[in-house]
N, C-alpha and C. Protein backbone atom coordinates (compact mmCIF):
# COMPACT_ATOMS: atom_id res chain seq x y z
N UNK A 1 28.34 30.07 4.49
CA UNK A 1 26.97 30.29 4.07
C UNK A 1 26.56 29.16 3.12
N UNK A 2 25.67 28.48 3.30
CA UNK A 2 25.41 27.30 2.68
C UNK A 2 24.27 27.98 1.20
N UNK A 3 24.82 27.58 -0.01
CA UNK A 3 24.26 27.73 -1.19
C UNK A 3 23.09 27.06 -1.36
N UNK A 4 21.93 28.05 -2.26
CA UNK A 4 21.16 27.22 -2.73
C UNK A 4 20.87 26.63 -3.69
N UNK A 5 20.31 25.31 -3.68
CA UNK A 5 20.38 24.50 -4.77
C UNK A 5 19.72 25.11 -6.11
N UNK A 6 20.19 25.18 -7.51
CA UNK A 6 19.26 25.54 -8.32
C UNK A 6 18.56 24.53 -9.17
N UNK A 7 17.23 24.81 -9.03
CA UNK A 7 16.03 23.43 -9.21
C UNK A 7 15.89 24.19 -10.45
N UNK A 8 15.85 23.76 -11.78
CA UNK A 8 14.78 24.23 -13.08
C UNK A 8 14.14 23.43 -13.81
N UNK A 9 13.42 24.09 -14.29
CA UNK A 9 12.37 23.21 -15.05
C UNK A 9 11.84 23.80 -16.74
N UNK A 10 11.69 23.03 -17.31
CA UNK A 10 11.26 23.67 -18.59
C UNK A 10 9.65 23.80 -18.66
N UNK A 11 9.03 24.73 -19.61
CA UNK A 11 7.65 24.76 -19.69
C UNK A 11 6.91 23.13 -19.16
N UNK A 12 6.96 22.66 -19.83
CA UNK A 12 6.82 20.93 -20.33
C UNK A 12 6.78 20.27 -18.56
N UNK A 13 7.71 20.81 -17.81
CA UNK A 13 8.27 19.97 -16.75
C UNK A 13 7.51 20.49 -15.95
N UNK A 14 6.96 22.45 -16.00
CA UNK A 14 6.12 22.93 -14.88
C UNK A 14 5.39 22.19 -14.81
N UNK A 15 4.46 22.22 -16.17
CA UNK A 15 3.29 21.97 -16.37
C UNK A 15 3.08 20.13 -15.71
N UNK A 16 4.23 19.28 -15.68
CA UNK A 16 3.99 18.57 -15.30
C UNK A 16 3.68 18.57 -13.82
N UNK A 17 4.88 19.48 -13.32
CA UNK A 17 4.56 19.18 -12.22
C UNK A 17 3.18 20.04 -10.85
N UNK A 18 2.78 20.84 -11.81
CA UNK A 18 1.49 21.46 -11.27
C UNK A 18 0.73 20.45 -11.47
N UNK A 19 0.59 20.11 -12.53
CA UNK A 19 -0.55 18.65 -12.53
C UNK A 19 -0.24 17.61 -11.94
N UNK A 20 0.94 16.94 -11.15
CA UNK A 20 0.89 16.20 -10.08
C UNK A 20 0.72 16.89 -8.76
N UNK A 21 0.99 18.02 -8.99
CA UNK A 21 0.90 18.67 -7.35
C UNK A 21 -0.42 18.74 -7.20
N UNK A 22 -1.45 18.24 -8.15
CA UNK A 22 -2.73 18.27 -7.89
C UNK A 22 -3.39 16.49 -7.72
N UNK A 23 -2.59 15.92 -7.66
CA UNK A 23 -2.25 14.53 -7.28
C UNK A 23 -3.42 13.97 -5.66
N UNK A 24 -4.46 12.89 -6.13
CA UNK A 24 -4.88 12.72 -5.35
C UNK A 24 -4.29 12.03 -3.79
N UNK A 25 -2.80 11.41 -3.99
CA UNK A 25 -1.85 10.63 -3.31
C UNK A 25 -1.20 12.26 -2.91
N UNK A 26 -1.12 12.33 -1.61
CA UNK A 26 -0.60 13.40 -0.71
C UNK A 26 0.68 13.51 -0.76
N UNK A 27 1.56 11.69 -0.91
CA UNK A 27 2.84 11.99 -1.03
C UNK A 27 3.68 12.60 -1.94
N UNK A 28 3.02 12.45 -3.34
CA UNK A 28 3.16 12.84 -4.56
C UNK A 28 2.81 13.98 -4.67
N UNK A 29 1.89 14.39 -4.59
CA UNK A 29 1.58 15.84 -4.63
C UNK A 29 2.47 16.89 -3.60
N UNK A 30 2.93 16.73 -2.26
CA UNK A 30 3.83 17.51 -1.57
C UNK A 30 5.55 17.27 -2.54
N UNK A 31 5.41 15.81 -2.94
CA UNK A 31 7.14 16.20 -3.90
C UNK A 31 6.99 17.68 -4.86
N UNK A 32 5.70 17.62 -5.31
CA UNK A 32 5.72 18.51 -6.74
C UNK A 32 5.49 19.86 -6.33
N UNK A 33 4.93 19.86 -5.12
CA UNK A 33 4.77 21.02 -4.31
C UNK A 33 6.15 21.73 -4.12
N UNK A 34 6.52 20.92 -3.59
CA UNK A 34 8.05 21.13 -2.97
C UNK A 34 9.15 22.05 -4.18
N UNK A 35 8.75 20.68 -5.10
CA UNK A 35 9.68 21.29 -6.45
C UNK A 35 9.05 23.01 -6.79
N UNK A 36 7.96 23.19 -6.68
CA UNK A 36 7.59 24.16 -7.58
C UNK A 36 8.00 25.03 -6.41
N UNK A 37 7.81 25.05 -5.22
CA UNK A 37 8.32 26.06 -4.37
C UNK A 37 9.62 26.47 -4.42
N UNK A 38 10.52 25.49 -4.69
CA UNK A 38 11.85 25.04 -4.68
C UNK A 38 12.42 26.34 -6.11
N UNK A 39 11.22 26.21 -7.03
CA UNK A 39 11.82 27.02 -8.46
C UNK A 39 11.37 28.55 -7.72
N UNK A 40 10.45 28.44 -6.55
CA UNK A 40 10.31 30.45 -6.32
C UNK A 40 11.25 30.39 -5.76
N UNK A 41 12.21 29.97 -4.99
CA UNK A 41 13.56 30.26 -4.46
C UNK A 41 13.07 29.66 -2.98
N UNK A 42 11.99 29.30 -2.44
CA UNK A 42 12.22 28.62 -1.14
C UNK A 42 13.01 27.93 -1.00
N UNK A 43 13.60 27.90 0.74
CA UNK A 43 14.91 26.66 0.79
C UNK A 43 14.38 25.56 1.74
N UNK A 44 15.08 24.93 1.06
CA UNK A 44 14.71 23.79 2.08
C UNK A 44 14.00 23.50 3.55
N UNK A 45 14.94 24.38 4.22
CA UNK A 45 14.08 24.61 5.28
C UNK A 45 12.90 24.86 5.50
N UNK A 46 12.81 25.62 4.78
CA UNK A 46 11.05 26.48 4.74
C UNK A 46 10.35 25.36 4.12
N UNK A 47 10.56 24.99 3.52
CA UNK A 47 9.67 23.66 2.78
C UNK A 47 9.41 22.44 3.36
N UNK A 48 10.45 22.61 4.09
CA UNK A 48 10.13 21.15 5.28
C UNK A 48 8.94 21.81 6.72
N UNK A 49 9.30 23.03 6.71
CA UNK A 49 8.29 23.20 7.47
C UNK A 49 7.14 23.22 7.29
N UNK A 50 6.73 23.82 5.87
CA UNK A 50 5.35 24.07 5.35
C UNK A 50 4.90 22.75 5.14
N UNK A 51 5.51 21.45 5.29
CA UNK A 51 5.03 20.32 4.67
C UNK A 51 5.37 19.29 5.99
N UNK A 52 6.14 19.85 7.18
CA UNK A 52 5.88 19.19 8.24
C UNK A 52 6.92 17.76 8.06
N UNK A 53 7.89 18.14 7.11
CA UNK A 53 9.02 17.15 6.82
C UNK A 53 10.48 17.51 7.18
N UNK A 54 11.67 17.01 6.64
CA UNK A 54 12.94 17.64 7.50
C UNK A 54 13.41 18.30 6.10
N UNK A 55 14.17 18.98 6.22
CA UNK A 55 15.07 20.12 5.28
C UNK A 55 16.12 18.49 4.32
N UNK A 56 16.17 17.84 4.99
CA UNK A 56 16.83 16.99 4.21
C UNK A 56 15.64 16.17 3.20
N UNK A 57 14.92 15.67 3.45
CA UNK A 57 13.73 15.03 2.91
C UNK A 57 13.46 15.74 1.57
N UNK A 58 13.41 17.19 1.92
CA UNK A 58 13.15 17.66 0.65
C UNK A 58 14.48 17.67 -0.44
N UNK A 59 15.83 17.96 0.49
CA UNK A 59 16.74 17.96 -0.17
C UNK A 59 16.64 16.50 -1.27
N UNK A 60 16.14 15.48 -0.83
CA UNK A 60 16.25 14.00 -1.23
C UNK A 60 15.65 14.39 -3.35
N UNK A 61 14.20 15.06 -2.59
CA UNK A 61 13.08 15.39 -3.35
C UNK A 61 13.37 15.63 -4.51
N UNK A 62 14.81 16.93 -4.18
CA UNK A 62 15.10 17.75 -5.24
C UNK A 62 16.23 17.18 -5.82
N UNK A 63 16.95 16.02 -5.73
CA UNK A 63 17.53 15.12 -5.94
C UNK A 63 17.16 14.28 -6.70
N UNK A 64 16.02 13.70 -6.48
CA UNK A 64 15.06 12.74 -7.34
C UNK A 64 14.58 13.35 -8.51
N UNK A 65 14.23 14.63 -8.49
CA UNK A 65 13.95 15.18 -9.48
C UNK A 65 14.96 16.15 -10.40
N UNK A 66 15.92 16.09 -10.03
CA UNK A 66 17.31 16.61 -10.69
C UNK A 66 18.28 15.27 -11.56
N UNK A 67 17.98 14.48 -10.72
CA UNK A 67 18.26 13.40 -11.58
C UNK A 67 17.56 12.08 -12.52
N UNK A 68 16.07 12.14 -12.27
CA UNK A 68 15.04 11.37 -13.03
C UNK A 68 13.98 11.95 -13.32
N UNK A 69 13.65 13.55 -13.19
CA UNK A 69 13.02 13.94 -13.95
C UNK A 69 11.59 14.16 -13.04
N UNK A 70 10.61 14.96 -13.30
CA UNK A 70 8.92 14.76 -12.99
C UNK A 70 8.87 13.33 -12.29
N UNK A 71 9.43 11.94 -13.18
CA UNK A 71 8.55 10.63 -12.88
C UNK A 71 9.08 10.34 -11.51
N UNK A 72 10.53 11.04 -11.29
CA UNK A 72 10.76 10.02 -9.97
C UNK A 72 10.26 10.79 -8.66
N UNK A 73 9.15 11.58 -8.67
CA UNK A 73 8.37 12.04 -7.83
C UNK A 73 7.04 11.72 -7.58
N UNK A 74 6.79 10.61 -8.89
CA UNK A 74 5.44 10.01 -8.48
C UNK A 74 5.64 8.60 -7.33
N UNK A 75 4.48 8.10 -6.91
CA UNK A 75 4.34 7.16 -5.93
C UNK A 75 4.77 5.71 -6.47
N UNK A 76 5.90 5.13 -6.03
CA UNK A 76 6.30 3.79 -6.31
C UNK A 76 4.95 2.90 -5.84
N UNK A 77 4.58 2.36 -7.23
CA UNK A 77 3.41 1.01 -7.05
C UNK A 77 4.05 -0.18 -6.56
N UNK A 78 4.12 -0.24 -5.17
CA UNK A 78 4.86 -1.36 -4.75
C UNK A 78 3.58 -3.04 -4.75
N UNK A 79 4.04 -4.12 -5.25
CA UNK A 79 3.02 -5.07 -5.67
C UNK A 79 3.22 -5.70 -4.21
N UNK A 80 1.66 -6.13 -3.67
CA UNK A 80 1.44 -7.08 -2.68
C UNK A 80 1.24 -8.32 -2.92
N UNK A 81 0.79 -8.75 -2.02
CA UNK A 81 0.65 -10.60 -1.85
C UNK A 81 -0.12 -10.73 -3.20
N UNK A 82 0.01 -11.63 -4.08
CA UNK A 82 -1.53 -12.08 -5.03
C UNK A 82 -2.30 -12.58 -4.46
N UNK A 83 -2.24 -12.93 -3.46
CA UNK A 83 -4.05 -13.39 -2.86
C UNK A 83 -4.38 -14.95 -2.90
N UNK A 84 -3.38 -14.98 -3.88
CA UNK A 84 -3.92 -16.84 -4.36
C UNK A 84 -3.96 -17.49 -3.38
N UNK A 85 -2.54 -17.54 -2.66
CA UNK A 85 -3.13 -18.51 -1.29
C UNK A 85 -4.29 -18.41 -0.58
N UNK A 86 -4.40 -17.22 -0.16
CA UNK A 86 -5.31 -16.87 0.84
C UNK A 86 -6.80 -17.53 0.30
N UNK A 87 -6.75 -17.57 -1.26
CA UNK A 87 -8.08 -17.99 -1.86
C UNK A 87 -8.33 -19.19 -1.85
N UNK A 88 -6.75 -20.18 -2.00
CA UNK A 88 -6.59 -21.18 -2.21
C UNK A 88 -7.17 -21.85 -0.53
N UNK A 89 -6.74 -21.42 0.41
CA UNK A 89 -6.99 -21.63 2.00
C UNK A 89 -8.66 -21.49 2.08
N UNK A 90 -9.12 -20.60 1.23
CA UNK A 90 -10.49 -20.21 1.78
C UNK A 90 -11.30 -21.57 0.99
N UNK A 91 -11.04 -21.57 -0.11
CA UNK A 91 -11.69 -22.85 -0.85
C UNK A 91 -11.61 -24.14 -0.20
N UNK A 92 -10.25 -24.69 0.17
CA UNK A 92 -10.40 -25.94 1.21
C UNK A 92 -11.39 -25.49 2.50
N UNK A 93 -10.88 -24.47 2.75
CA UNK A 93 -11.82 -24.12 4.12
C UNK A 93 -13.29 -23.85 4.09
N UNK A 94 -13.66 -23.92 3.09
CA UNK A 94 -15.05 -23.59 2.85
C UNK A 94 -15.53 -25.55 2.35
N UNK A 95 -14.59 -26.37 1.73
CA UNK A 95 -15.06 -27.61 1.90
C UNK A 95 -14.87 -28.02 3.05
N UNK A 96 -14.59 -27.37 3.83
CA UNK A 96 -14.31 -28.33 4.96
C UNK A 96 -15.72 -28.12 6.12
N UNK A 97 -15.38 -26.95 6.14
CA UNK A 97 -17.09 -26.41 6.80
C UNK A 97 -18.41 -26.52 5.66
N UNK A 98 -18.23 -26.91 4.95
CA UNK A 98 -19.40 -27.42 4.92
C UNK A 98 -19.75 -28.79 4.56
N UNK A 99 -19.09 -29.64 5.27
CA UNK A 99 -19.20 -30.87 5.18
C UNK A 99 -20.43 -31.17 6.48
N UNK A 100 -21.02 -31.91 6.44
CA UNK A 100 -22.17 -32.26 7.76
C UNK A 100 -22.02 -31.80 9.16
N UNK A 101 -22.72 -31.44 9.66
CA UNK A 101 -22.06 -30.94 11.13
C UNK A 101 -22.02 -31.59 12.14
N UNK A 102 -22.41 -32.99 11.80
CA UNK A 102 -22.47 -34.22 12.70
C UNK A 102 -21.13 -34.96 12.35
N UNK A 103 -20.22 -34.68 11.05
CA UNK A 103 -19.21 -35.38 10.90
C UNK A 103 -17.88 -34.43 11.48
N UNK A 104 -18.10 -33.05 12.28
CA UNK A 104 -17.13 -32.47 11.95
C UNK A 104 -17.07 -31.49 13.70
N UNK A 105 -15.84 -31.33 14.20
CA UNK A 105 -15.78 -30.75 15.22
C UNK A 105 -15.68 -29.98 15.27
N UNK A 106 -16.09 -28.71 16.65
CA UNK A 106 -15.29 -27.61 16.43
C UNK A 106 -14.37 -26.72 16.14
N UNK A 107 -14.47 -25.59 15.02
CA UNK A 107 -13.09 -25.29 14.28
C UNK A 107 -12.83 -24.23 15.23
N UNK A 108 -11.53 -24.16 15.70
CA UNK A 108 -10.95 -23.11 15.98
C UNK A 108 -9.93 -22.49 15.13
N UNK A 109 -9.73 -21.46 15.20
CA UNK A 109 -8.91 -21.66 13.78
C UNK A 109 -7.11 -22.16 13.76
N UNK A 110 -7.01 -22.50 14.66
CA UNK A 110 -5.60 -23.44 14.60
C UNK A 110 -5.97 -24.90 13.75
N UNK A 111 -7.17 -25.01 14.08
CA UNK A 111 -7.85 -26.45 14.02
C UNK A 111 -7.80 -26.71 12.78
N UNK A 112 -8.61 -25.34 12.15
CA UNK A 112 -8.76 -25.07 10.91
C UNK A 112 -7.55 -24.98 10.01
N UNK A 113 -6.66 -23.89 10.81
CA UNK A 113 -5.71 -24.14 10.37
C UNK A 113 -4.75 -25.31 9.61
N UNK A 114 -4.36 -26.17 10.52
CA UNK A 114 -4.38 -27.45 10.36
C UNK A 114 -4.72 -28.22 9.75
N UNK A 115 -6.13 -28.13 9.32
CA UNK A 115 -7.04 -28.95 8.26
C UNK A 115 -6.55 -28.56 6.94
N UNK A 116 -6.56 -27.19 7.05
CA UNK A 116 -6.22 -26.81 5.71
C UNK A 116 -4.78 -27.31 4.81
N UNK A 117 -4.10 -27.07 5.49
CA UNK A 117 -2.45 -27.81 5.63
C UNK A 117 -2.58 -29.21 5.47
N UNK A 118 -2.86 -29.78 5.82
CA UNK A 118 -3.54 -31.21 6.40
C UNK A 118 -3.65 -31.54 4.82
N UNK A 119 -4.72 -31.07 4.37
CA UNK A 119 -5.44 -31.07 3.06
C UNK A 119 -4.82 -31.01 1.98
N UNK A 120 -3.75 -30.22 1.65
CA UNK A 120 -2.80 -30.13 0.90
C UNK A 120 -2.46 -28.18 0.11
N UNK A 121 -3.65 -27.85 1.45
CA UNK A 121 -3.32 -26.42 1.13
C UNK A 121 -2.25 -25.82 1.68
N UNK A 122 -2.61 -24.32 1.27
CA UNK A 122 -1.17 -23.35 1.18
C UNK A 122 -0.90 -22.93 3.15
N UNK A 123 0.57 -23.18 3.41
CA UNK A 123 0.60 -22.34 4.72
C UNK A 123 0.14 -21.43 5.28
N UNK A 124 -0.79 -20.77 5.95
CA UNK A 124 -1.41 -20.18 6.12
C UNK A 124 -1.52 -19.53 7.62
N UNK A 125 -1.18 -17.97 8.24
CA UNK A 125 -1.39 -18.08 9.56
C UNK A 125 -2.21 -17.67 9.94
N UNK A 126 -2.79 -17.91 11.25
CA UNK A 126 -4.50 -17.73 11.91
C UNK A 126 -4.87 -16.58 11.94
N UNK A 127 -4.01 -15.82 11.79
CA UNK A 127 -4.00 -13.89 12.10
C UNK A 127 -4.89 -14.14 10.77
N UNK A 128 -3.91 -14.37 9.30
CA UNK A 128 -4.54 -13.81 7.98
C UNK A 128 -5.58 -15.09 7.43
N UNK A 129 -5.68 -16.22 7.90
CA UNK A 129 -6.92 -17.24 7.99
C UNK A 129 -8.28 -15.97 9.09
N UNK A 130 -8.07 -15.47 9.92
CA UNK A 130 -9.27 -14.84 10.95
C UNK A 130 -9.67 -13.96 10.14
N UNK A 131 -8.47 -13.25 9.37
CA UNK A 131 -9.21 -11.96 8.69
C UNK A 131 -9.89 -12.55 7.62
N UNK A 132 -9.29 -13.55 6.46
CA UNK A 132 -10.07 -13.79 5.24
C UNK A 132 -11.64 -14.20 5.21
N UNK A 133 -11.57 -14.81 6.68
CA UNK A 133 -13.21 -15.84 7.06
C UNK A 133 -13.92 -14.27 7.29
N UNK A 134 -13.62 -13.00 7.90
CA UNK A 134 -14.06 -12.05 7.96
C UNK A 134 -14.81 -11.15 7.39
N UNK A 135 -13.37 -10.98 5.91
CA UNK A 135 -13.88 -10.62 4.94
C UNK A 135 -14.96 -11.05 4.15
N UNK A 136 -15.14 -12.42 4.51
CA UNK A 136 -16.29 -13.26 3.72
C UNK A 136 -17.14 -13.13 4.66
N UNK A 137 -17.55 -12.57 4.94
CA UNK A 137 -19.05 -12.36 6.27
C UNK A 137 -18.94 -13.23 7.38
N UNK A 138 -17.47 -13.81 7.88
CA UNK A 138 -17.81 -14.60 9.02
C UNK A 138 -18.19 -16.03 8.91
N UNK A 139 -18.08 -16.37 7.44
CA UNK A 139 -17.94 -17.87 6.83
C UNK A 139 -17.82 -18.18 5.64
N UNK A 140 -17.37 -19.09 5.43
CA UNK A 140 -16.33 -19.07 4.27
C UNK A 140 -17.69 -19.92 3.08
N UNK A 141 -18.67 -20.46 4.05
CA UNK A 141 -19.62 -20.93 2.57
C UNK A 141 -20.70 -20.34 2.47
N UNK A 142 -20.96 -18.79 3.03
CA UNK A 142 -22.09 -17.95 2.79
C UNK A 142 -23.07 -18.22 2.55
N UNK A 143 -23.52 -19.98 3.14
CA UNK A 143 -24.82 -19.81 3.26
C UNK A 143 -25.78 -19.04 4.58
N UNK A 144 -26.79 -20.22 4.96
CA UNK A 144 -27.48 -19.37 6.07
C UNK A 144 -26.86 -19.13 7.07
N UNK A 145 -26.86 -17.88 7.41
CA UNK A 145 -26.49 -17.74 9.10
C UNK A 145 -25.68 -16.72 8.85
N UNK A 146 -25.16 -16.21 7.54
CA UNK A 146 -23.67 -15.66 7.81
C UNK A 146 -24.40 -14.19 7.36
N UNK A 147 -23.39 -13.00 7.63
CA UNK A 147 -23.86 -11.57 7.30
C UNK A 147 -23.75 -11.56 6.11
């Protein structure tokens, strides 16, 4: 007969974790869920079902929080790209288009690509060069013509 784990918590720790279980991040809020179900005596199982996860997942849960407390049930802020390149790419690329249009050929964006590199900018690939010109309304020097 497989035992169940005993999860506790002090006043201090409920209270924490009702107030993350009210957590606008879904993932965070089902850990604290979990836990507090975990202290009415639900088992694992049942908790993976109500939350559409595996009996082990939660086991993990109650793990994380048996050994680091409330915090290691909040959402890891994992850091992305800084952007700089991409800004750094858009700035050559925005001198480059707007240089005369009689001095300058059609950009495709390999072309562009290229130029940019060329120039002494950052590596850059056409996938995340297509999206940045995007994000900027479809040209990188927002004058006339662009959304």
């Amino acid at each position: 007969m497989a035992r169940r784990p005993r999860v506790t918590a002090s006043g201090a720790q409920g209270a924490e974790l009702r107030e993350l279980s009210r957590s606008p991040r879904r993932d965070e809020a089902d850990r604290a869920r979990a836990i507090l179900l975990s202290l009415e005596g639900w088992t694992s199982e049942a908790i993976g079902t109500a939350f559409g996860v595996t009996a082990d997942a939660v086991r993990h849960w109650r793990n994380w929080y048996a050994t680091d407390d409330v915090e290691a049930l909040r959402a890891a802020v994992v850091p992305g790209p800084s952007g700089e390149r991409g800004l750094q790419a858009l700035s050559i690329a925005a001198a480059i288009l707007s240089e005369p249009v009689e001095n300058r050929s059609n950009w495709t964006l390999p072309r562009l690509q290229a130029e940019i590199e060329r120039r002494g900018g950052p590596p850059i690939s056409t996938s995340r060069l297509s999206l940045l010109l995007r994000e900027k309304g479809g040209s990188v020097g927002g004058g006339p013509g662009t959304r």
